[in-house]
PDB file of N, CA and C in Angstrom:
ATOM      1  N   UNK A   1      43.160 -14.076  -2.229  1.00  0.00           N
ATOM      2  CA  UNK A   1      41.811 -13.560  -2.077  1.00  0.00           C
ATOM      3  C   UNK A   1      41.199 -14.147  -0.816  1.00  0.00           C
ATOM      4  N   UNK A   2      40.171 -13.111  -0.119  1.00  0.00           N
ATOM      5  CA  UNK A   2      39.648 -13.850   1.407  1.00  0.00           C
ATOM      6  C   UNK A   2      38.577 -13.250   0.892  1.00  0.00           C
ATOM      7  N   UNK A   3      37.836 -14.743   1.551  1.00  0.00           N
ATOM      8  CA  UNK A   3      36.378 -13.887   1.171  1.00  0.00           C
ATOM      9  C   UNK A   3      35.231 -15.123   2.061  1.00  0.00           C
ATOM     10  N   UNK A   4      34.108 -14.113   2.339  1.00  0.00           N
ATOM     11  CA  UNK A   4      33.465 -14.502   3.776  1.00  0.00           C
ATOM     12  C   UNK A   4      31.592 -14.540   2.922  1.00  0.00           C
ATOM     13  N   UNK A   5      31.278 -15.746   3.275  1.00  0.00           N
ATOM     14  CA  UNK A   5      29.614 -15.627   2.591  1.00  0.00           C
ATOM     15  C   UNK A   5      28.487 -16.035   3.430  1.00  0.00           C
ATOM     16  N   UNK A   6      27.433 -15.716   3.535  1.00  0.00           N
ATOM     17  CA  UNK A   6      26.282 -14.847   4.502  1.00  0.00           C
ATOM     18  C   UNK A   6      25.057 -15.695   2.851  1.00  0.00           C
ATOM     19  N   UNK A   7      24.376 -16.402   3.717  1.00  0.00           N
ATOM     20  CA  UNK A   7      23.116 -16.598   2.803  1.00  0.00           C
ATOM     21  C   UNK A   7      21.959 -16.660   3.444  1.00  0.00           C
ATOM     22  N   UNK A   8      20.778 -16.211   3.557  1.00  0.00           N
ATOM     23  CA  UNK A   8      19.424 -16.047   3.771  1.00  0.00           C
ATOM     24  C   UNK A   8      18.441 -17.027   2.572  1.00  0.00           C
ATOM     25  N   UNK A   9      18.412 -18.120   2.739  1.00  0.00           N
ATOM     26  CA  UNK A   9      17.437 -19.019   2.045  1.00  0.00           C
ATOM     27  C   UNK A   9      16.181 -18.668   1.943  1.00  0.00           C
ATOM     28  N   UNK A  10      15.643 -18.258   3.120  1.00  0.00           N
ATOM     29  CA  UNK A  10      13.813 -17.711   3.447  1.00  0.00           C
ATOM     30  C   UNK A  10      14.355 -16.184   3.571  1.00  0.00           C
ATOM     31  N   UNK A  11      14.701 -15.365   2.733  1.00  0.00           N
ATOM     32  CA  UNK A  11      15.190 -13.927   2.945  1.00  0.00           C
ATOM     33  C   UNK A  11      13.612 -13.194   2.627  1.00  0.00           C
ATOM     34  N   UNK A  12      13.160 -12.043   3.201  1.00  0.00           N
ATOM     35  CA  UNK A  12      11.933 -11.504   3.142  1.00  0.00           C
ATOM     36  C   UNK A  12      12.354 -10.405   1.413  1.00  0.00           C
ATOM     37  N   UNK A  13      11.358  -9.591   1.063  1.00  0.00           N
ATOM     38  CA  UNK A  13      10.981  -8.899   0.354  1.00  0.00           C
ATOM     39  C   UNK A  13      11.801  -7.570   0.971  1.00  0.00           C
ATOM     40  N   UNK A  14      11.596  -6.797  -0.239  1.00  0.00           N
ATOM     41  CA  UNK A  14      12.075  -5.791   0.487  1.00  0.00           C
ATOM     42  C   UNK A  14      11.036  -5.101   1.113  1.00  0.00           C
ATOM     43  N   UNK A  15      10.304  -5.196   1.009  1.00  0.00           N
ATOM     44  CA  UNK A  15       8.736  -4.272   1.664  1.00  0.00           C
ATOM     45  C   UNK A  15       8.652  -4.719   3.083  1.00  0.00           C
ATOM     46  N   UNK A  16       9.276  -5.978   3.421  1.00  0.00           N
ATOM     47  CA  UNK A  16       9.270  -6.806   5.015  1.00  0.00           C
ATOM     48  C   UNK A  16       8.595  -7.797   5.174  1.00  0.00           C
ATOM     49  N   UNK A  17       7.890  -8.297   4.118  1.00  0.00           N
ATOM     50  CA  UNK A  17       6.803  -9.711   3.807  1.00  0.00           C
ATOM     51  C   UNK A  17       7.544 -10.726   2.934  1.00  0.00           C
ATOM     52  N   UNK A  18       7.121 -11.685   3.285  1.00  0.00           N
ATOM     53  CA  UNK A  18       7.774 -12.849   2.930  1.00  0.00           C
ATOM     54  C   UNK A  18       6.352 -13.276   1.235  1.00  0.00           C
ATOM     55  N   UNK A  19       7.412 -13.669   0.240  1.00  0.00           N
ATOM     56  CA  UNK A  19       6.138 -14.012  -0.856  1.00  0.00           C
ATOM     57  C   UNK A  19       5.804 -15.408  -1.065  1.00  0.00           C
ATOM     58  N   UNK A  20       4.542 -15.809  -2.176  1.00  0.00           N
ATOM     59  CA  UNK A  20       4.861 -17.054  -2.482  1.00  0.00           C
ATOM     60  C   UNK A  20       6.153 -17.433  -3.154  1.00  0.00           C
ATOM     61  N   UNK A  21       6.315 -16.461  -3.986  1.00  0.00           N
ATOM     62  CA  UNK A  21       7.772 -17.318  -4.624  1.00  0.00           C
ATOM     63  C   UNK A  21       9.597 -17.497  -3.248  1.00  0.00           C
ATOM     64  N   UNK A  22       9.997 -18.166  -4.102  1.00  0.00           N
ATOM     65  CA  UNK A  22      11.403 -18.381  -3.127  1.00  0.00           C
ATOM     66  C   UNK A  22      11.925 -17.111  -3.235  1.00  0.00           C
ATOM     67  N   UNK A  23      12.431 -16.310  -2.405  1.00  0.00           N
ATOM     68  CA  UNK A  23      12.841 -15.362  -2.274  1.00  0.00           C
ATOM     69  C   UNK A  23      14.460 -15.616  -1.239  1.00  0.00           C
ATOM     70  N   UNK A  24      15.974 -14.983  -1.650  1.00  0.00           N
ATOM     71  CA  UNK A  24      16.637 -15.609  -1.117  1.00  0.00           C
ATOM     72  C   UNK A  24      17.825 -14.293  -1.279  1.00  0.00           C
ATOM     73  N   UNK A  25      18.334 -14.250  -0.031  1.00  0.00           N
ATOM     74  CA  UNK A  25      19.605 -13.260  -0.311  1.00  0.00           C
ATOM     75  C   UNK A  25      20.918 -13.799   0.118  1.00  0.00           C
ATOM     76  N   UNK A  26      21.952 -13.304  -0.300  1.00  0.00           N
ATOM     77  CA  UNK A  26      23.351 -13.587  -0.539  1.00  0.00           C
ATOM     78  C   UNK A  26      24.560 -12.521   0.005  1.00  0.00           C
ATOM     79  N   UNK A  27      25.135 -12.073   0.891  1.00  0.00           N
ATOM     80  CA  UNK A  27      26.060 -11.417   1.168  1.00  0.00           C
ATOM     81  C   UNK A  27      27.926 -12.043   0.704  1.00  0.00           C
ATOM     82  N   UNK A  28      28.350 -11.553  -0.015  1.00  0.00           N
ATOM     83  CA  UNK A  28      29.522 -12.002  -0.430  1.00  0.00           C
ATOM     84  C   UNK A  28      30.532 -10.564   0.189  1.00  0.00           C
ATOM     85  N   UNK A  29      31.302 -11.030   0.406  1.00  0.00           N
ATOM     86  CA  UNK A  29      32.724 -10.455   1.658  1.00  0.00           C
ATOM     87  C   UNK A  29      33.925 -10.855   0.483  1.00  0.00           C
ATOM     88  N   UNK A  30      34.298 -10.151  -0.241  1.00  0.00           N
ATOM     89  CA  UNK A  30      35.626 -10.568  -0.109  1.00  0.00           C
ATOM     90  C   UNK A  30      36.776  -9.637  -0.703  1.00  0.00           C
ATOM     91  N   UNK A  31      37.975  -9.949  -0.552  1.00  0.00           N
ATOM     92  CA  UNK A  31      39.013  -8.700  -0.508  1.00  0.00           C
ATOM     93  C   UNK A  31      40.353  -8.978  -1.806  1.00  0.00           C
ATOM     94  N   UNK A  32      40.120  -8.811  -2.867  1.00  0.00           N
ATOM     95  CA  UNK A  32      41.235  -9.262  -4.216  1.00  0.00           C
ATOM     96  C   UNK A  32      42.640  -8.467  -3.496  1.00  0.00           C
ATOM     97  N   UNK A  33      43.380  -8.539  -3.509  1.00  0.00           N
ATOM     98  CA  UNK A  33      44.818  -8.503  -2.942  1.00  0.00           C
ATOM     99  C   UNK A  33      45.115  -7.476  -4.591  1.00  0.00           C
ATOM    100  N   UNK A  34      45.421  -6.112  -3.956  1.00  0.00           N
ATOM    101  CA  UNK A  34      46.093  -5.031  -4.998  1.00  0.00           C
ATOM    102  C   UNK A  34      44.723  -4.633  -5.569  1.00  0.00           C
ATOM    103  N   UNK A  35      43.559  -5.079  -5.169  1.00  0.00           N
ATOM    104  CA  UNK A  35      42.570  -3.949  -5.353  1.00  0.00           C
ATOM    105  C   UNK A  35      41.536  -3.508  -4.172  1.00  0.00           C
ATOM    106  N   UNK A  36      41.227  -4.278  -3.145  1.00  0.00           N
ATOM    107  CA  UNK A  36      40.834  -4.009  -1.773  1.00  0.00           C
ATOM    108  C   UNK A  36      39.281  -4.824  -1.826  1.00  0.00           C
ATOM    109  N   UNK A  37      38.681  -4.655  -0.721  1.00  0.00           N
ATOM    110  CA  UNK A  37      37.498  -5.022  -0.518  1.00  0.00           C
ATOM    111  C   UNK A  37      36.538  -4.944  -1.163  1.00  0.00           C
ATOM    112  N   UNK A  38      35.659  -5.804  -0.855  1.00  0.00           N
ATOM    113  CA  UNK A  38      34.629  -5.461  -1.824  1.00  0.00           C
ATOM    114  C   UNK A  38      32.695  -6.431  -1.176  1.00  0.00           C
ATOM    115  N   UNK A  39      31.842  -5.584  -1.730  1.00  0.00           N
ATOM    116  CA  UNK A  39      30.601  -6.262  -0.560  1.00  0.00           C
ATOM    117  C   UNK A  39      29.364  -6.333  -1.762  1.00  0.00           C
ATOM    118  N   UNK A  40      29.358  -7.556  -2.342  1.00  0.00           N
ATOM    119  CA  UNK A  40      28.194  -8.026  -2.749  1.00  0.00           C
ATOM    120  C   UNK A  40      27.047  -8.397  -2.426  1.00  0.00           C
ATOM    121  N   UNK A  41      25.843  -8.129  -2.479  1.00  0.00           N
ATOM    122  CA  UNK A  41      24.504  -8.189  -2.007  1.00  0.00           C
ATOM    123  C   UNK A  41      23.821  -8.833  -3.565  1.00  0.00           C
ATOM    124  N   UNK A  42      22.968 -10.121  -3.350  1.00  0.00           N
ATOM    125  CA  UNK A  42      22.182 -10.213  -3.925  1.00  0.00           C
ATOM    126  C   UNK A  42      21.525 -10.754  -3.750  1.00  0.00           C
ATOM    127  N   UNK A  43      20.006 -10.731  -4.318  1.00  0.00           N
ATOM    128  CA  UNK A  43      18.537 -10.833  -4.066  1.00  0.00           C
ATOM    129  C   UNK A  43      17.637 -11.552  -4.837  1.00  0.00           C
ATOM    130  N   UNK A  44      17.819 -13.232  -4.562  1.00  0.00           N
ATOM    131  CA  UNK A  44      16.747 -13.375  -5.435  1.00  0.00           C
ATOM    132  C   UNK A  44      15.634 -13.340  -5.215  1.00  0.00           C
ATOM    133  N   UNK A  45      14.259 -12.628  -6.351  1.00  0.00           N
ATOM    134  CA  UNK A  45      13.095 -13.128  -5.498  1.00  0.00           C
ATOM    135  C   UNK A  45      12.424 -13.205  -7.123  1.00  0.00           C
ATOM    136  N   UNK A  46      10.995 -14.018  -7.330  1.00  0.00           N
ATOM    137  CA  UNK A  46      10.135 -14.124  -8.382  1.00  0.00           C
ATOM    138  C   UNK A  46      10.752 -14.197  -9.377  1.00  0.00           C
ATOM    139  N   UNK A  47      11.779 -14.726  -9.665  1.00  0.00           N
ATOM    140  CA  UNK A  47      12.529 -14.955 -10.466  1.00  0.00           C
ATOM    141  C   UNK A  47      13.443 -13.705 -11.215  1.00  0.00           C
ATOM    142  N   UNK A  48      13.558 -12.567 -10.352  1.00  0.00           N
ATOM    143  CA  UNK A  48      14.882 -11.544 -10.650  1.00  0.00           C
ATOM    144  C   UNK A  48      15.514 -11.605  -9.833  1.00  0.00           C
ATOM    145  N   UNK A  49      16.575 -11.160 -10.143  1.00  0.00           N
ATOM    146  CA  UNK A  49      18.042 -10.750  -8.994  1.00  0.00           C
ATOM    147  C   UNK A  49      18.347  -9.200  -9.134  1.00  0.00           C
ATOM    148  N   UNK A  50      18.217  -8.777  -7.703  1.00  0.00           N
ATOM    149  CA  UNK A  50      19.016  -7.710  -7.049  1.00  0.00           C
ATOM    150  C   UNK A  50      20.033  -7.766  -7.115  1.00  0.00           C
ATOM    151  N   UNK A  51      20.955  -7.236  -7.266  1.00  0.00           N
ATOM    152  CA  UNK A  51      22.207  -7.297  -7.017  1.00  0.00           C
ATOM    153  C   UNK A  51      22.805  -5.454  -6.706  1.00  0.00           C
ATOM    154  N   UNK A  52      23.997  -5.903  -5.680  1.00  0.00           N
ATOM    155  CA  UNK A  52      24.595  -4.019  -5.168  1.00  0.00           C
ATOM    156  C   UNK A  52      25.820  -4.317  -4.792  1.00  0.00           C
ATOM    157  N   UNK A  53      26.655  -4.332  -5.381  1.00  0.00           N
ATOM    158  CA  UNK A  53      27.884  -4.204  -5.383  1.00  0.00           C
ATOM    159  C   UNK A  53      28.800  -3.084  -4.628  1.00  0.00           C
ATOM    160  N   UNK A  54      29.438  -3.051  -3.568  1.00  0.00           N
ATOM    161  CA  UNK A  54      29.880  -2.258  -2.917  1.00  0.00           C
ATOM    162  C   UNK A  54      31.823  -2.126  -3.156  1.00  0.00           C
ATOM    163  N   UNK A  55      32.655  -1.643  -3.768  1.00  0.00           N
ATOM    164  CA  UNK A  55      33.463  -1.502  -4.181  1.00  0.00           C
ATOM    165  C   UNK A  55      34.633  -0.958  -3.700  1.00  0.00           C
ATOM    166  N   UNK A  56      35.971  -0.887  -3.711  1.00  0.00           N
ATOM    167  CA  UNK A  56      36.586   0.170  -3.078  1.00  0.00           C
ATOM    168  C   UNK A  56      36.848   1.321  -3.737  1.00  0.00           C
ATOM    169  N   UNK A  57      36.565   2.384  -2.798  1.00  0.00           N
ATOM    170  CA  UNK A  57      36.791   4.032  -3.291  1.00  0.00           C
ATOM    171  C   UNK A  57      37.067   4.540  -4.682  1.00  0.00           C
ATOM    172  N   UNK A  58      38.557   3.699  -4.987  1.00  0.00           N
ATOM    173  CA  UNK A  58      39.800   3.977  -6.085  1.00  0.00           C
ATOM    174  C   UNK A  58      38.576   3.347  -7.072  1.00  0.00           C
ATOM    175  N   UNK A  59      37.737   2.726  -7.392  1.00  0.00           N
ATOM    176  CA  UNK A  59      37.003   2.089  -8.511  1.00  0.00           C
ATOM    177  C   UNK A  59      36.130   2.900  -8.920  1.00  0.00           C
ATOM    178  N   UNK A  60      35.781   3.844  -7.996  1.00  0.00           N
ATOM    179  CA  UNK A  60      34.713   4.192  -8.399  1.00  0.00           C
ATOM    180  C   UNK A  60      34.426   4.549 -10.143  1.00  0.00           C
ATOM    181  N   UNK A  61      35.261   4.967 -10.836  1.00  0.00           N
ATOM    182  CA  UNK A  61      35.216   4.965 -12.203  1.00  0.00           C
ATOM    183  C   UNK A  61      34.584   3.936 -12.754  1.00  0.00           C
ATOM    184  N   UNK A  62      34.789   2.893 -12.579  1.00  0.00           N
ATOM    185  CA  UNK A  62      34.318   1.441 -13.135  1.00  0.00           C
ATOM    186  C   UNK A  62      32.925   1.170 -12.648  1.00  0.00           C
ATOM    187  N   UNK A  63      32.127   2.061 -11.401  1.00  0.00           N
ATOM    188  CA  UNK A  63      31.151   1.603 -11.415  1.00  0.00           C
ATOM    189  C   UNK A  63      29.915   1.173 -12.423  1.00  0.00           C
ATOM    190  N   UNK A  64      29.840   1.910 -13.211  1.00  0.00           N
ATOM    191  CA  UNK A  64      29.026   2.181 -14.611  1.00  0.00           C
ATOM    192  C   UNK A  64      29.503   0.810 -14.954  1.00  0.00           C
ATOM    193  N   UNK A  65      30.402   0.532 -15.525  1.00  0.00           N
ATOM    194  CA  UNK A  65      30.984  -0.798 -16.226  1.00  0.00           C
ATOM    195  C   UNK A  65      30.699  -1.691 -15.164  1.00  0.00           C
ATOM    196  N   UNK A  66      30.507  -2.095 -14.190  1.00  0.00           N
ATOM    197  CA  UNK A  66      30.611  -3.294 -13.405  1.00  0.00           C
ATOM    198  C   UNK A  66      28.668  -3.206 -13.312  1.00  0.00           C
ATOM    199  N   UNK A  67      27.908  -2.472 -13.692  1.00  0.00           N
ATOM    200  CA  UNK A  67      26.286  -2.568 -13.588  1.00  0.00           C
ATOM    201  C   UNK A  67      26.328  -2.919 -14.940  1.00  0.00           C
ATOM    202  N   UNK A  68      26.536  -2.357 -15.306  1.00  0.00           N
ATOM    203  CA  UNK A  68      26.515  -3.172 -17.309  1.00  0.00           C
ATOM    204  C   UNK A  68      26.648  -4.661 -16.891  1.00  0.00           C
ATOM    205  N   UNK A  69      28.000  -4.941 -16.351  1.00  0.00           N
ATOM    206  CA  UNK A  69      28.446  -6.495 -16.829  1.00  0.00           C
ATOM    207  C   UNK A  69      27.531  -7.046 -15.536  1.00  0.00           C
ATOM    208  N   UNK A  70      27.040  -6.770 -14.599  1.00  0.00           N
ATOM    209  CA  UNK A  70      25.941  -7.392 -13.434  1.00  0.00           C
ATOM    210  C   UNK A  70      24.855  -7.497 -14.588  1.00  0.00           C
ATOM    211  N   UNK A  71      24.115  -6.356 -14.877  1.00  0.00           N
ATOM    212  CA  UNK A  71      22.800  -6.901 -15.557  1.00  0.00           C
ATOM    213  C   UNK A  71      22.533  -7.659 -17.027  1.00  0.00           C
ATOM    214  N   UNK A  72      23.781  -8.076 -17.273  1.00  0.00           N
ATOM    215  CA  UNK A  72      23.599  -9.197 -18.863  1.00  0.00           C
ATOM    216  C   UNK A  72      22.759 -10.463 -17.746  1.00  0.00           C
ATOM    217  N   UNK A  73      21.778 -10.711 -19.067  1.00  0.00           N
ATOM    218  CA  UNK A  73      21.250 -11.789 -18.523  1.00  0.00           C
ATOM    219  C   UNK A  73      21.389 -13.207 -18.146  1.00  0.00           C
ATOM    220  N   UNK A  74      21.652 -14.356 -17.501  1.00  0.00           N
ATOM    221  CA  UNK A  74      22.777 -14.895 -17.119  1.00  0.00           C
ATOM    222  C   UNK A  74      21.414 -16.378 -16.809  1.00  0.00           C
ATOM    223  N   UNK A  75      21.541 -18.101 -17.869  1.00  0.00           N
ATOM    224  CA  UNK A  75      21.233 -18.877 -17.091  1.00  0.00           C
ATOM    225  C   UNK A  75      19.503 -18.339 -16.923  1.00  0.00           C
ATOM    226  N   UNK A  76      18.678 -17.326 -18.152  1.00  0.00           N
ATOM    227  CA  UNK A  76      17.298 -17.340 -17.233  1.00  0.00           C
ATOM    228  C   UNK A  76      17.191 -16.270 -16.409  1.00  0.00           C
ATOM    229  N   UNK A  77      18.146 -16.039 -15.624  1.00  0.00           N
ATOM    230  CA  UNK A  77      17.588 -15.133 -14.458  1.00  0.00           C
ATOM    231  C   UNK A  77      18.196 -13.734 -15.373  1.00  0.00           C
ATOM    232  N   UNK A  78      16.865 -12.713 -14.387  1.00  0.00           N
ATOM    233  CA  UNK A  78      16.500 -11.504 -15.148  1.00  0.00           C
ATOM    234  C   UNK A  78      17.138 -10.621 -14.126  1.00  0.00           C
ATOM    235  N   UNK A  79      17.614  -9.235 -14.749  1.00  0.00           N
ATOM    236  CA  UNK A  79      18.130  -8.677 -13.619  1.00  0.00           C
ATOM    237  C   UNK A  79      17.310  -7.731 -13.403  1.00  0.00           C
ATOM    238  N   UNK A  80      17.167  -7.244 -12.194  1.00  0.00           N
ATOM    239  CA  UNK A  80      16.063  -6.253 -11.782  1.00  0.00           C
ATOM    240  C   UNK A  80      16.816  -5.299 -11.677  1.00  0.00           C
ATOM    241  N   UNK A  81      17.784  -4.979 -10.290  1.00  0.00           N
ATOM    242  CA  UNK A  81      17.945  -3.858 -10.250  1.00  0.00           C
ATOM    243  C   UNK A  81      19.489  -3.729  -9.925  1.00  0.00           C
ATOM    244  N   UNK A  82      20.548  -3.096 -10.677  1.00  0.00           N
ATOM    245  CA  UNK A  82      22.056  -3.529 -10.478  1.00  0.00           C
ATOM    246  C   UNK A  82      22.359  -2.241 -10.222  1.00  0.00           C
ATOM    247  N   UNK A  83      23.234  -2.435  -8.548  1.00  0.00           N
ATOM    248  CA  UNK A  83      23.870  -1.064  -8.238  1.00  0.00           C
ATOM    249  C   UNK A  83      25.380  -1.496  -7.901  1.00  0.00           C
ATOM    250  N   UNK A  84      26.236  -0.518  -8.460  1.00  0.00           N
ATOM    251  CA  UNK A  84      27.542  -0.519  -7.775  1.00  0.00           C
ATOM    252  C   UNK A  84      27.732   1.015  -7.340  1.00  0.00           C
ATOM    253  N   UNK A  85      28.586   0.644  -6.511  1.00  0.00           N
ATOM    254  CA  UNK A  85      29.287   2.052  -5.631  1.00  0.00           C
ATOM    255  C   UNK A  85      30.450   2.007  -4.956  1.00  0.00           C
ATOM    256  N   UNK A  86      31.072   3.116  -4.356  1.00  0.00           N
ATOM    257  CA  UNK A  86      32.294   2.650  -4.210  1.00  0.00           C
ATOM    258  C   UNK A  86      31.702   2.290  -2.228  1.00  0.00           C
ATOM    259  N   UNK A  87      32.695   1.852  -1.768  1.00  0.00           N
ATOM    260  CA  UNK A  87      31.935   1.612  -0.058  1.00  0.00           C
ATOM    261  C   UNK A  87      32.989   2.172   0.684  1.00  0.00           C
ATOM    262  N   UNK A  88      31.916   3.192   1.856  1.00  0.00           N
ATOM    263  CA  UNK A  88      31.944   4.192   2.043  1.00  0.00           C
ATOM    264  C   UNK A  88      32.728   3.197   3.647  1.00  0.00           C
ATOM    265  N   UNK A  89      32.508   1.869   3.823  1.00  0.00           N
ATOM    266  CA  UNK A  89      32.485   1.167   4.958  1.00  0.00           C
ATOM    267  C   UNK A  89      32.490   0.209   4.950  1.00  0.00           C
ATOM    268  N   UNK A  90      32.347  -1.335   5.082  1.00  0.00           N
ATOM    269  CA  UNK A  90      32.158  -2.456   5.062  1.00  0.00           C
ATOM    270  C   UNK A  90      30.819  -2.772   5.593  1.00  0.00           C
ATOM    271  N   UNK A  91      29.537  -3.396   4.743  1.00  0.00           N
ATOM    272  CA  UNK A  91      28.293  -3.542   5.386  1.00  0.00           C
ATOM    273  C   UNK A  91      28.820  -4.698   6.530  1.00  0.00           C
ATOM    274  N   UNK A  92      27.815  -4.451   7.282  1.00  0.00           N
ATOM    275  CA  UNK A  92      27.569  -5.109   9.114  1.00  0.00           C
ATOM    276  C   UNK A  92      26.593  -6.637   8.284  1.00  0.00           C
ATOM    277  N   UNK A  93      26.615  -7.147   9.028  1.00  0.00           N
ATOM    278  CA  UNK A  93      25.715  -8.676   8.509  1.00  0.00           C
ATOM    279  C   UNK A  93      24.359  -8.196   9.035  1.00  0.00           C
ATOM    280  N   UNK A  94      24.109  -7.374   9.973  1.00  0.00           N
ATOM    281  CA  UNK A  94      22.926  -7.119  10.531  1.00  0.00           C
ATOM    282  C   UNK A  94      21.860  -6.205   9.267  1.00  0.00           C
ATOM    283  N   UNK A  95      22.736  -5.152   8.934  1.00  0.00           N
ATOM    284  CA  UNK A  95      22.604  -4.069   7.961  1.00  0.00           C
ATOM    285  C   UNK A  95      21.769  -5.601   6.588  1.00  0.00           C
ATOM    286  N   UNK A  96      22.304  -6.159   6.062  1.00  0.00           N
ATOM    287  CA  UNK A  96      21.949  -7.017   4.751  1.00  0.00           C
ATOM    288  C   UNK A  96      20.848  -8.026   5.303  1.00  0.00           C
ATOM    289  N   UNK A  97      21.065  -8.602   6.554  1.00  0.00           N
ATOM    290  CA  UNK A  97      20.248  -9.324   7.291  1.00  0.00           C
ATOM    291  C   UNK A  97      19.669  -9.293   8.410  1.00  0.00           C
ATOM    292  N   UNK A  98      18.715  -8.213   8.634  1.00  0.00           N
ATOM    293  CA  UNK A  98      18.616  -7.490   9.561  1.00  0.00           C
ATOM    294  C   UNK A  98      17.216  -8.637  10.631  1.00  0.00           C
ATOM    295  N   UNK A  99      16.909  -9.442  10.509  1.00  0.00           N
ATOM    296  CA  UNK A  99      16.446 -10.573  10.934  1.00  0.00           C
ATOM    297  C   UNK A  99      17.191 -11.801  11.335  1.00  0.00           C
ATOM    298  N   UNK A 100      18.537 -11.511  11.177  1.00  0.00           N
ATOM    299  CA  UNK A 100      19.188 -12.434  11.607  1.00  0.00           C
ATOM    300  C   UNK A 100      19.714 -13.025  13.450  1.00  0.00           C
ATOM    301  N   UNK A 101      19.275 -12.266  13.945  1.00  0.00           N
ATOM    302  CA  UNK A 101      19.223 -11.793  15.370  1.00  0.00           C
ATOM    303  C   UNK A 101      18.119 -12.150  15.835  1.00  0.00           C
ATOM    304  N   UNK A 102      16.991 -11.912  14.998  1.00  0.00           N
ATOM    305  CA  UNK A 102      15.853 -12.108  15.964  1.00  0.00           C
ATOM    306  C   UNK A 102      15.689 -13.773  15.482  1.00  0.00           C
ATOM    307  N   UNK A 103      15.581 -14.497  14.445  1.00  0.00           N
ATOM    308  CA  UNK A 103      15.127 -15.804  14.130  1.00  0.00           C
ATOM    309  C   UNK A 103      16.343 -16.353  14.836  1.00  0.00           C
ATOM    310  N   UNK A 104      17.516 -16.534  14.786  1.00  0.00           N
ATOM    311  CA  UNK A 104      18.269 -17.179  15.643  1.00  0.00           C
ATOM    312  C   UNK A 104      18.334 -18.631  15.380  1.00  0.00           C
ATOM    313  N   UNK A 105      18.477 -18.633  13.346  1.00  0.00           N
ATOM    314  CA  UNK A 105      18.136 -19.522  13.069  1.00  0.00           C
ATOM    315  C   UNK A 105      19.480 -20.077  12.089  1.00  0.00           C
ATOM    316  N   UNK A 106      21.275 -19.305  12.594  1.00  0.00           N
ATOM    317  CA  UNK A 106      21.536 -18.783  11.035  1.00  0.00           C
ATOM    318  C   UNK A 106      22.837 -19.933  12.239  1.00  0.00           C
ATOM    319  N   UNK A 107      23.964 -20.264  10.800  1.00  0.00           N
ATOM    320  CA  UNK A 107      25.144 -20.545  11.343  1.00  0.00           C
ATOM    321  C   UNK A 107      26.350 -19.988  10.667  1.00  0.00           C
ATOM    322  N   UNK A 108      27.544 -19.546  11.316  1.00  0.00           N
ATOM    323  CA  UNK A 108      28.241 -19.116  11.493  1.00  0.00           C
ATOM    324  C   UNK A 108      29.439 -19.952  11.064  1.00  0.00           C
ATOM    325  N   UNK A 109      30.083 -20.424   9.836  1.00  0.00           N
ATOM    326  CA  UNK A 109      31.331 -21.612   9.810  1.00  0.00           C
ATOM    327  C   UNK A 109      32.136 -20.401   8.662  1.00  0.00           C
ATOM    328  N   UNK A 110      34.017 -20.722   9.147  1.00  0.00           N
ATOM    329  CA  UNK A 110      34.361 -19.885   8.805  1.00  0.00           C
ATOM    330  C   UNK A 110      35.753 -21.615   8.620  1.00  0.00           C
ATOM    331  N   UNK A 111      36.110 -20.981   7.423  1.00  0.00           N
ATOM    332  CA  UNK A 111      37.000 -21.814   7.222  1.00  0.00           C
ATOM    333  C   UNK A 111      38.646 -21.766   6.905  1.00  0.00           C
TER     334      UNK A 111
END
């Protein structure tokens, strides 16, 4: 398994405003060997999680089942809004963190 992770600590809202509560996003990259890629997004903010699961093609059947098992409630945190799909592409880091360019605040370690 390879797999590549992207975190936003001060991540904004989705509206483009930053709130009082911690608000924080998560890009997960990674590729299971005999089932293909795969692009996790999640979102914490006010105490729910986003989560969007991006999948390969051949899964798409399982999407339904993989939003079920995302939104059980997990540890407290509530799930807001759980999407899977199959991916049409591999998201860009810009695309999930689209402020990451301009703050020029992020690092890059790959191991």
């Amino acid at each position: 398994m390879f797999s590549e992770l992207w975190v936003d600590p001060n991540a904004e809202n989705e509206n483009g405003s930053f709130s009082q509560e911690k608000s924080m996003r998560v890009l997960l990259k990674f590729d299971i060997q005999e089932l293909g890629m795969f692009d996790l997004v999640l979102t914490y903010h006010d105490g729910t999680v986003d989560a969007s699961l991006h999948c390969p093609p051949h899964l798409e059947k399982f999407t339904e089942q993989f939003e079920q098992k995302m939104a059980a409630e997990q540890d407290g945190l509530k799930a807001a809004t759980m999407r899977a799909a199959p991916m049409a592409r591999p998201l860009a880091i810009s695309e999930v963190f689209p402020k990451i360019f301009e703050r020029k605040d992020s690092i890059n370690v790959a191991i």
